[in-house]
N, C-alpha and C. Protein backbone atom coordinates (compact mmCIF):
# COMPACT_ATOMS: atom_id res chain seq x y z
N UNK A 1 93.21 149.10 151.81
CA UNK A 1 93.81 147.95 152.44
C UNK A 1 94.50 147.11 151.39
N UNK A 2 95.34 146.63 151.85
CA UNK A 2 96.59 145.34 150.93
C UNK A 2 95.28 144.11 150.89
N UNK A 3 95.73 143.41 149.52
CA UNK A 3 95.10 142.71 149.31
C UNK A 3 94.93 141.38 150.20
N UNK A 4 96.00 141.04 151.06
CA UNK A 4 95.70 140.28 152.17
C UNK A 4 94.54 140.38 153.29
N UNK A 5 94.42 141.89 153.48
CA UNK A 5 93.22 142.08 154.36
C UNK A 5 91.80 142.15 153.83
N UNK A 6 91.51 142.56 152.32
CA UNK A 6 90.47 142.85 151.97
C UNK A 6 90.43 140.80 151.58
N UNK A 7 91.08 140.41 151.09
CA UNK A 7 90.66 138.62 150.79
C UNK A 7 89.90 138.53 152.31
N UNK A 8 91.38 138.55 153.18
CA UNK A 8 90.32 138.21 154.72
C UNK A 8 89.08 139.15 155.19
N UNK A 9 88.92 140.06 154.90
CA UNK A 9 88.05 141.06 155.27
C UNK A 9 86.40 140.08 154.11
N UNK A 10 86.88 139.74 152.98
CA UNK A 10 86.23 138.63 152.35
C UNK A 10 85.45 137.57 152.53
N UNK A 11 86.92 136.99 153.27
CA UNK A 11 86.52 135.31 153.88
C UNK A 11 86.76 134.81 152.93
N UNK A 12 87.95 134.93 151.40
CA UNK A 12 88.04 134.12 150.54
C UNK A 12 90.19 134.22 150.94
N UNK A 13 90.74 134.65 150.22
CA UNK A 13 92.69 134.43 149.52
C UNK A 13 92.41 135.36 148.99
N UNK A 14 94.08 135.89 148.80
CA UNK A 14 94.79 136.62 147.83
C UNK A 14 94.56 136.52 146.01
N UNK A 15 94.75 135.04 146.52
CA UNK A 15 94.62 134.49 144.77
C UNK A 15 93.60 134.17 143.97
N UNK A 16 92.25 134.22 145.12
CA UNK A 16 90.57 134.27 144.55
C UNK A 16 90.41 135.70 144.31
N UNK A 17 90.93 136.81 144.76
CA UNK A 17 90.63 138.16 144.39
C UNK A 17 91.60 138.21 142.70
N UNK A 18 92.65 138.09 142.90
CA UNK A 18 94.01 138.22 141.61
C UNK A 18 92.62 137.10 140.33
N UNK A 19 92.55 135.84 140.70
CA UNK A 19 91.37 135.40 140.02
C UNK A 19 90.07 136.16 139.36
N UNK A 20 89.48 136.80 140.39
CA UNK A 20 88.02 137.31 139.66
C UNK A 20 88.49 138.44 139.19
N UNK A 21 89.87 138.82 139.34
CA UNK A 21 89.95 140.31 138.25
C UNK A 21 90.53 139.55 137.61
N UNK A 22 91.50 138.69 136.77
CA UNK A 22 91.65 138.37 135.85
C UNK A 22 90.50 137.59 134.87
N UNK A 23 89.23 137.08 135.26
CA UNK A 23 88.17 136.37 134.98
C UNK A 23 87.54 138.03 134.70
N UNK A 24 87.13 139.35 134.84
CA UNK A 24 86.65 140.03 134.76
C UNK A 24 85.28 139.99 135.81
N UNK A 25 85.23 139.32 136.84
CA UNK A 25 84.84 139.50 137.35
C UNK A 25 84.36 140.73 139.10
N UNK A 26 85.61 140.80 138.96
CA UNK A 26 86.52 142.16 139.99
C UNK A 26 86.86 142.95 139.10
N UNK A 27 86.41 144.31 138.90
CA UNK A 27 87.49 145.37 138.52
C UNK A 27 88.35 145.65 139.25
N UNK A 28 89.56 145.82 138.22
CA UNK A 28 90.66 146.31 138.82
C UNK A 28 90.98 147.52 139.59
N UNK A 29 91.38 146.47 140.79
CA UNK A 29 91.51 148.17 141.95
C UNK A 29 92.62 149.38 141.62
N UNK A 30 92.36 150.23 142.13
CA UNK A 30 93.29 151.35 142.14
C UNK A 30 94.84 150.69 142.59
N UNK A 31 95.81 151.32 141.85
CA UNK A 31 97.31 150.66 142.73
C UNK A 31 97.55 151.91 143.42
N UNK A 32 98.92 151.51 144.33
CA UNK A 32 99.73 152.64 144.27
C UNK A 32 100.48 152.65 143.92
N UNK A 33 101.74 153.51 144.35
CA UNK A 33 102.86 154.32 143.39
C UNK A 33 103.28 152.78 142.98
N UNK A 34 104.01 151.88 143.75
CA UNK A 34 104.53 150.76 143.78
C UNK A 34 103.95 149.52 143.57
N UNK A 35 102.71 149.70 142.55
CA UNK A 35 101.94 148.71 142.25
C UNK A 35 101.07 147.94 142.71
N UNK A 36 100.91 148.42 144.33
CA UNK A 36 100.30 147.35 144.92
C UNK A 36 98.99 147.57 144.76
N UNK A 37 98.18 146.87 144.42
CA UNK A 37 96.71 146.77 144.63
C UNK A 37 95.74 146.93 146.37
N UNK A 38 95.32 148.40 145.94
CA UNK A 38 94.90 148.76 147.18
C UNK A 38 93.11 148.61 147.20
N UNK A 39 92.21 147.97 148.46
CA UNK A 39 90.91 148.00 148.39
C UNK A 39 90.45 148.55 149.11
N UNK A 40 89.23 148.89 148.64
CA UNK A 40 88.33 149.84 149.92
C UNK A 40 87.13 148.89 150.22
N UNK A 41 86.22 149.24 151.06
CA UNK A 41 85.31 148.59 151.09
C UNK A 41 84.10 148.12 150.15
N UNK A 42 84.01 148.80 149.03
CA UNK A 42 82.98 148.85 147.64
C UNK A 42 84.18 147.25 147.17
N UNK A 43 85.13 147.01 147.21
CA UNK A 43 85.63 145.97 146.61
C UNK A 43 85.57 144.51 147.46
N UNK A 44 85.79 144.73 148.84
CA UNK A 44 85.57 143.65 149.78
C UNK A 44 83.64 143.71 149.45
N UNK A 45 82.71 144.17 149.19
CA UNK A 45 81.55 144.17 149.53
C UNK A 45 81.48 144.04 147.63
N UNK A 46 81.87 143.81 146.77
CA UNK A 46 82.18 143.02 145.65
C UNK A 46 82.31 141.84 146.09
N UNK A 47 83.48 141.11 146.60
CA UNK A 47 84.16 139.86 146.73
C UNK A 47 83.06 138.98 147.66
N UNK A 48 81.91 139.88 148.28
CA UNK A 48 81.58 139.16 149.45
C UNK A 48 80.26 138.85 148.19
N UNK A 49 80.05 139.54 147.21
CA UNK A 49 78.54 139.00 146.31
C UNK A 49 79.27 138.38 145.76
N UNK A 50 80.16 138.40 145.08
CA UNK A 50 80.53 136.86 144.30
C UNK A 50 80.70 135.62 144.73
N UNK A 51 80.95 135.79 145.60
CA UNK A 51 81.09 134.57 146.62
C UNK A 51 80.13 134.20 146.85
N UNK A 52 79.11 134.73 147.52
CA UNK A 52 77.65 134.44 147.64
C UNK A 52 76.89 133.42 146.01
N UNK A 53 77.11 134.39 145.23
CA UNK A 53 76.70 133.63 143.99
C UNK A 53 77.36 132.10 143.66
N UNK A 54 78.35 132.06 143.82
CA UNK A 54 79.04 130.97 143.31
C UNK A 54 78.69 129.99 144.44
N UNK A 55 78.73 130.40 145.44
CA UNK A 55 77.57 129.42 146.86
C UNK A 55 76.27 129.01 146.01
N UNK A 56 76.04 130.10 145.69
CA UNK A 56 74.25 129.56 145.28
C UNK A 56 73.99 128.87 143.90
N UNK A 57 75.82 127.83 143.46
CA UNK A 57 75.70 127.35 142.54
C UNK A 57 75.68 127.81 141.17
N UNK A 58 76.04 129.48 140.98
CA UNK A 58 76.45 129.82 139.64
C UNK A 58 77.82 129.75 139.62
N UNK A 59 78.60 129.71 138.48
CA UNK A 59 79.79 129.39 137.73
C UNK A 59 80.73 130.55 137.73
N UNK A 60 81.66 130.33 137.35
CA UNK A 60 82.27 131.94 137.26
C UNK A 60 82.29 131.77 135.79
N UNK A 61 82.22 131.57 135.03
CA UNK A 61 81.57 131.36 133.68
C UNK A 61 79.66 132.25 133.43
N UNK A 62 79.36 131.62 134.12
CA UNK A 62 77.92 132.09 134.78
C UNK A 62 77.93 133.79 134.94
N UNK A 63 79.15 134.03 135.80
CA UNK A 63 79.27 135.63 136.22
C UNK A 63 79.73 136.40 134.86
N UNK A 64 80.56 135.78 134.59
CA UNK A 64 81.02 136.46 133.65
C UNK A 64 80.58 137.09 132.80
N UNK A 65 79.29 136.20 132.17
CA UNK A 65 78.75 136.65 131.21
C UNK A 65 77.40 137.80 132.04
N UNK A 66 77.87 138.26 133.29
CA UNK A 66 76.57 139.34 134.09
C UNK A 66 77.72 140.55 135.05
N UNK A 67 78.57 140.15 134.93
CA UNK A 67 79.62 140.41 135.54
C UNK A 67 79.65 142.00 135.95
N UNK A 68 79.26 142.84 134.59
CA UNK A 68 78.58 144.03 134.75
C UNK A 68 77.83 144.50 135.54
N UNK A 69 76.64 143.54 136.32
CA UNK A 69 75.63 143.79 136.90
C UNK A 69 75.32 143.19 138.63
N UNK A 70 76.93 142.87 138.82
CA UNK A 70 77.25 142.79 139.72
C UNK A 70 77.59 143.64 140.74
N UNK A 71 77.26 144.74 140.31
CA UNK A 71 77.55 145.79 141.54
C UNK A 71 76.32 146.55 141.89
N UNK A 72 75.28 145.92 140.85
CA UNK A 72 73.54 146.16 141.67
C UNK A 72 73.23 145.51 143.06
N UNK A 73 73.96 144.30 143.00
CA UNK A 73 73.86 143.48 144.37
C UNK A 73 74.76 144.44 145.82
N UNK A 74 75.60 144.67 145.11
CA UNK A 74 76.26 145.48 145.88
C UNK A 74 76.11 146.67 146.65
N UNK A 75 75.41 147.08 145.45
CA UNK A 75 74.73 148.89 145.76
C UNK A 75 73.15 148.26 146.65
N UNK A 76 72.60 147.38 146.17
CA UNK A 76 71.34 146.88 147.01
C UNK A 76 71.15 145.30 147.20
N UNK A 77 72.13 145.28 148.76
CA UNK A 77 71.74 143.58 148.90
C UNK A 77 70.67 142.58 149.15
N UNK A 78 69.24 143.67 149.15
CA UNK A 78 68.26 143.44 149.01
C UNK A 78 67.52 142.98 147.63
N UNK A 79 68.05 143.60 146.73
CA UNK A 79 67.40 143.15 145.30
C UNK A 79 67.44 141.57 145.27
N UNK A 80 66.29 141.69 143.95
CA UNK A 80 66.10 140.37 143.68
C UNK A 80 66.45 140.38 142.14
N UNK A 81 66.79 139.09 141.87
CA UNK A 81 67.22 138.77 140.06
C UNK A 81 66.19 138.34 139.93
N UNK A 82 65.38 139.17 138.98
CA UNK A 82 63.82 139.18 138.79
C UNK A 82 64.14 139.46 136.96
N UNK A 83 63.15 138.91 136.06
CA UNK A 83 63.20 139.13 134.78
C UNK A 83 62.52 140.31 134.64
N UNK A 84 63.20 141.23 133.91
CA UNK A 84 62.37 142.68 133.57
C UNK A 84 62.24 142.19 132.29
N UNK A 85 61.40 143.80 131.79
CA UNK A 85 60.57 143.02 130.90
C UNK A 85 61.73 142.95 129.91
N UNK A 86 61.51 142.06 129.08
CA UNK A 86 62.30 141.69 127.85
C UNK A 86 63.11 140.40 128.89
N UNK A 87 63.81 139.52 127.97
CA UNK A 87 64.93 138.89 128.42
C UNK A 87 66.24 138.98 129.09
N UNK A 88 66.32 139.47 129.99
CA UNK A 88 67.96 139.96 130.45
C UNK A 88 68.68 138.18 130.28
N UNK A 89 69.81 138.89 130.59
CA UNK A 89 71.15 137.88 130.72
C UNK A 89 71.22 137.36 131.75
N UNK A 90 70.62 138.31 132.98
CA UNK A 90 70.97 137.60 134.50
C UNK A 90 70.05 136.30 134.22
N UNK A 91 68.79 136.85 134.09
CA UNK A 91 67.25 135.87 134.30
C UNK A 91 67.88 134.78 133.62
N UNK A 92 68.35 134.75 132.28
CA UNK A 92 68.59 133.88 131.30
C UNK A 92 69.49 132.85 131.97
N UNK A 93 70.89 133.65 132.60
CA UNK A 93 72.32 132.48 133.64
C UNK A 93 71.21 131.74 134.34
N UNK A 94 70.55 132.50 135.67
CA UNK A 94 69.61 131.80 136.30
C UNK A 94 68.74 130.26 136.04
N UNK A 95 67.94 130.98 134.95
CA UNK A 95 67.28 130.10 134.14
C UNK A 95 67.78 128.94 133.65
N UNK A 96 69.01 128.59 133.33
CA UNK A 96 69.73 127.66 132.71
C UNK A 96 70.29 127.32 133.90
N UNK A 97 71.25 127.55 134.53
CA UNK A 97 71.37 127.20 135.97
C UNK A 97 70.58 126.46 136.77
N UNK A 98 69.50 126.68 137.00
CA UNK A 98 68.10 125.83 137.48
C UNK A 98 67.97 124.93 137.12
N UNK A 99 67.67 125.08 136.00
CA UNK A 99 67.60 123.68 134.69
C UNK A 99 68.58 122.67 135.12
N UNK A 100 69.79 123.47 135.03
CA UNK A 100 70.82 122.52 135.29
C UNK A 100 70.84 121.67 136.42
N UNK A 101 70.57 122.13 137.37
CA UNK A 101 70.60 121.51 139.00
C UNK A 101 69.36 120.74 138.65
N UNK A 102 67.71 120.87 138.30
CA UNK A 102 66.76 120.59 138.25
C UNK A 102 67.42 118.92 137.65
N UNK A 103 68.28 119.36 136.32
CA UNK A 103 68.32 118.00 135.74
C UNK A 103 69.82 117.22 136.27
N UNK A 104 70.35 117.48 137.48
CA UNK A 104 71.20 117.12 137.95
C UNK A 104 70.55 115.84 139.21
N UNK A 105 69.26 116.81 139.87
CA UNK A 105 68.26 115.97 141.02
C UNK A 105 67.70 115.28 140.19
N UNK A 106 67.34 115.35 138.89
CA UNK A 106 66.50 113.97 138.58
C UNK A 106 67.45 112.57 138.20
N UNK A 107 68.68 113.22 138.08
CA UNK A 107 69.82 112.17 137.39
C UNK A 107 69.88 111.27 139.01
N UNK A 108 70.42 111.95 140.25
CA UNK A 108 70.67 111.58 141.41
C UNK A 108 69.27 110.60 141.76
N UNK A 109 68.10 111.11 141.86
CA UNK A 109 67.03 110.29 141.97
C UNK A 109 66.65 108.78 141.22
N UNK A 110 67.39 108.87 139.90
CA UNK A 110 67.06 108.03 139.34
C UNK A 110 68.34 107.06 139.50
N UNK A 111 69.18 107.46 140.18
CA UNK A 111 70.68 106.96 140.80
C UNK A 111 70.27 106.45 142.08
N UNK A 112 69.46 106.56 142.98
CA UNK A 112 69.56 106.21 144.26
C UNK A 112 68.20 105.37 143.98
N UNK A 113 67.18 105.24 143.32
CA UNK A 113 66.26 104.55 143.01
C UNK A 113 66.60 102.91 142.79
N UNK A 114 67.80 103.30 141.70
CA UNK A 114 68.64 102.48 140.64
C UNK A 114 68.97 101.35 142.44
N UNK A 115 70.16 102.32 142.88
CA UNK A 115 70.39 101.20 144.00
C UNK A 115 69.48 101.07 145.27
N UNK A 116 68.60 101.51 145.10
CA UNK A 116 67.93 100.95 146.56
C UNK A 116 67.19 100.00 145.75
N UNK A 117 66.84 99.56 144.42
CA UNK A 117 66.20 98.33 143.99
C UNK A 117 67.36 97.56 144.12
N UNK A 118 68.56 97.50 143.51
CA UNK A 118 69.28 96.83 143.52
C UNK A 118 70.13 95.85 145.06
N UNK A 119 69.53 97.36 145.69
CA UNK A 119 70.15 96.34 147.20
C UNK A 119 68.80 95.84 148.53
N UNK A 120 67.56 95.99 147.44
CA UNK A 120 66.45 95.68 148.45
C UNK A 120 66.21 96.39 149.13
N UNK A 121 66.51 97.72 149.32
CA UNK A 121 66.36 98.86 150.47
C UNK A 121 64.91 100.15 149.36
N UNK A 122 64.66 99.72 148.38
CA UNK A 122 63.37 100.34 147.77
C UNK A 122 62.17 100.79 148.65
């Protein structure tokens, strides 16, 4: 399929697919004779886990650096990003990611604290 149908076949654009293959996040699809970038379903069922991820608050910065191991989700949308033994890279994005949001809710908490003293609503 032309890249118009596999974006919609997606639920994302043209120019979020042209994006995650230039980010290395999409490998580059097969063309044809005339250059066009043709997808099959292994690439729409790519586009549909990245998307998912970046919902669940990772970065495309985030992917990038797992970007490789993005087609485990793919091959099994059941798996879980679980730490094997040793340190992986996924666990590690995760891990810092968390953190991040973790210390994003305490900033907000201590922001809405801030004004509900300030406007008597404590």
């Amino acid at each position: 399929m032309r890249i118009g149908d596999a974006a919609a076949a997606a639920g994302t654009t043209p120019r979020a697919l042209r994006f995650y293959e230039e980010r290395g996040l999409l490998p580059p699809p097969p063309r044809t004779a005339t250059g066009q970038r043709r997808y099959g379903p292994d690439e729409v069922a790519h586009v549909r886990v990245i998307r998912e991820l970046l919902a669940l608050g990772l970065t495309v910065q985030d992917l990038r650096g797992v970007a490789d191991r993005i087609q485990l989700l793919v091959d099994d949308p059941q798996r879980r990003c679980t730490r094997a033994e040793g340190a992986s890279s996924a666990s590690g994005v995760v891990e810092r990611r968390l953190a991040a949001i973790d210390a994003e809710i305490a900033r907000l908490r201590r922001l809405r604290d801030r004004l509900a003293q300030q406007t008597g609503q404590a």
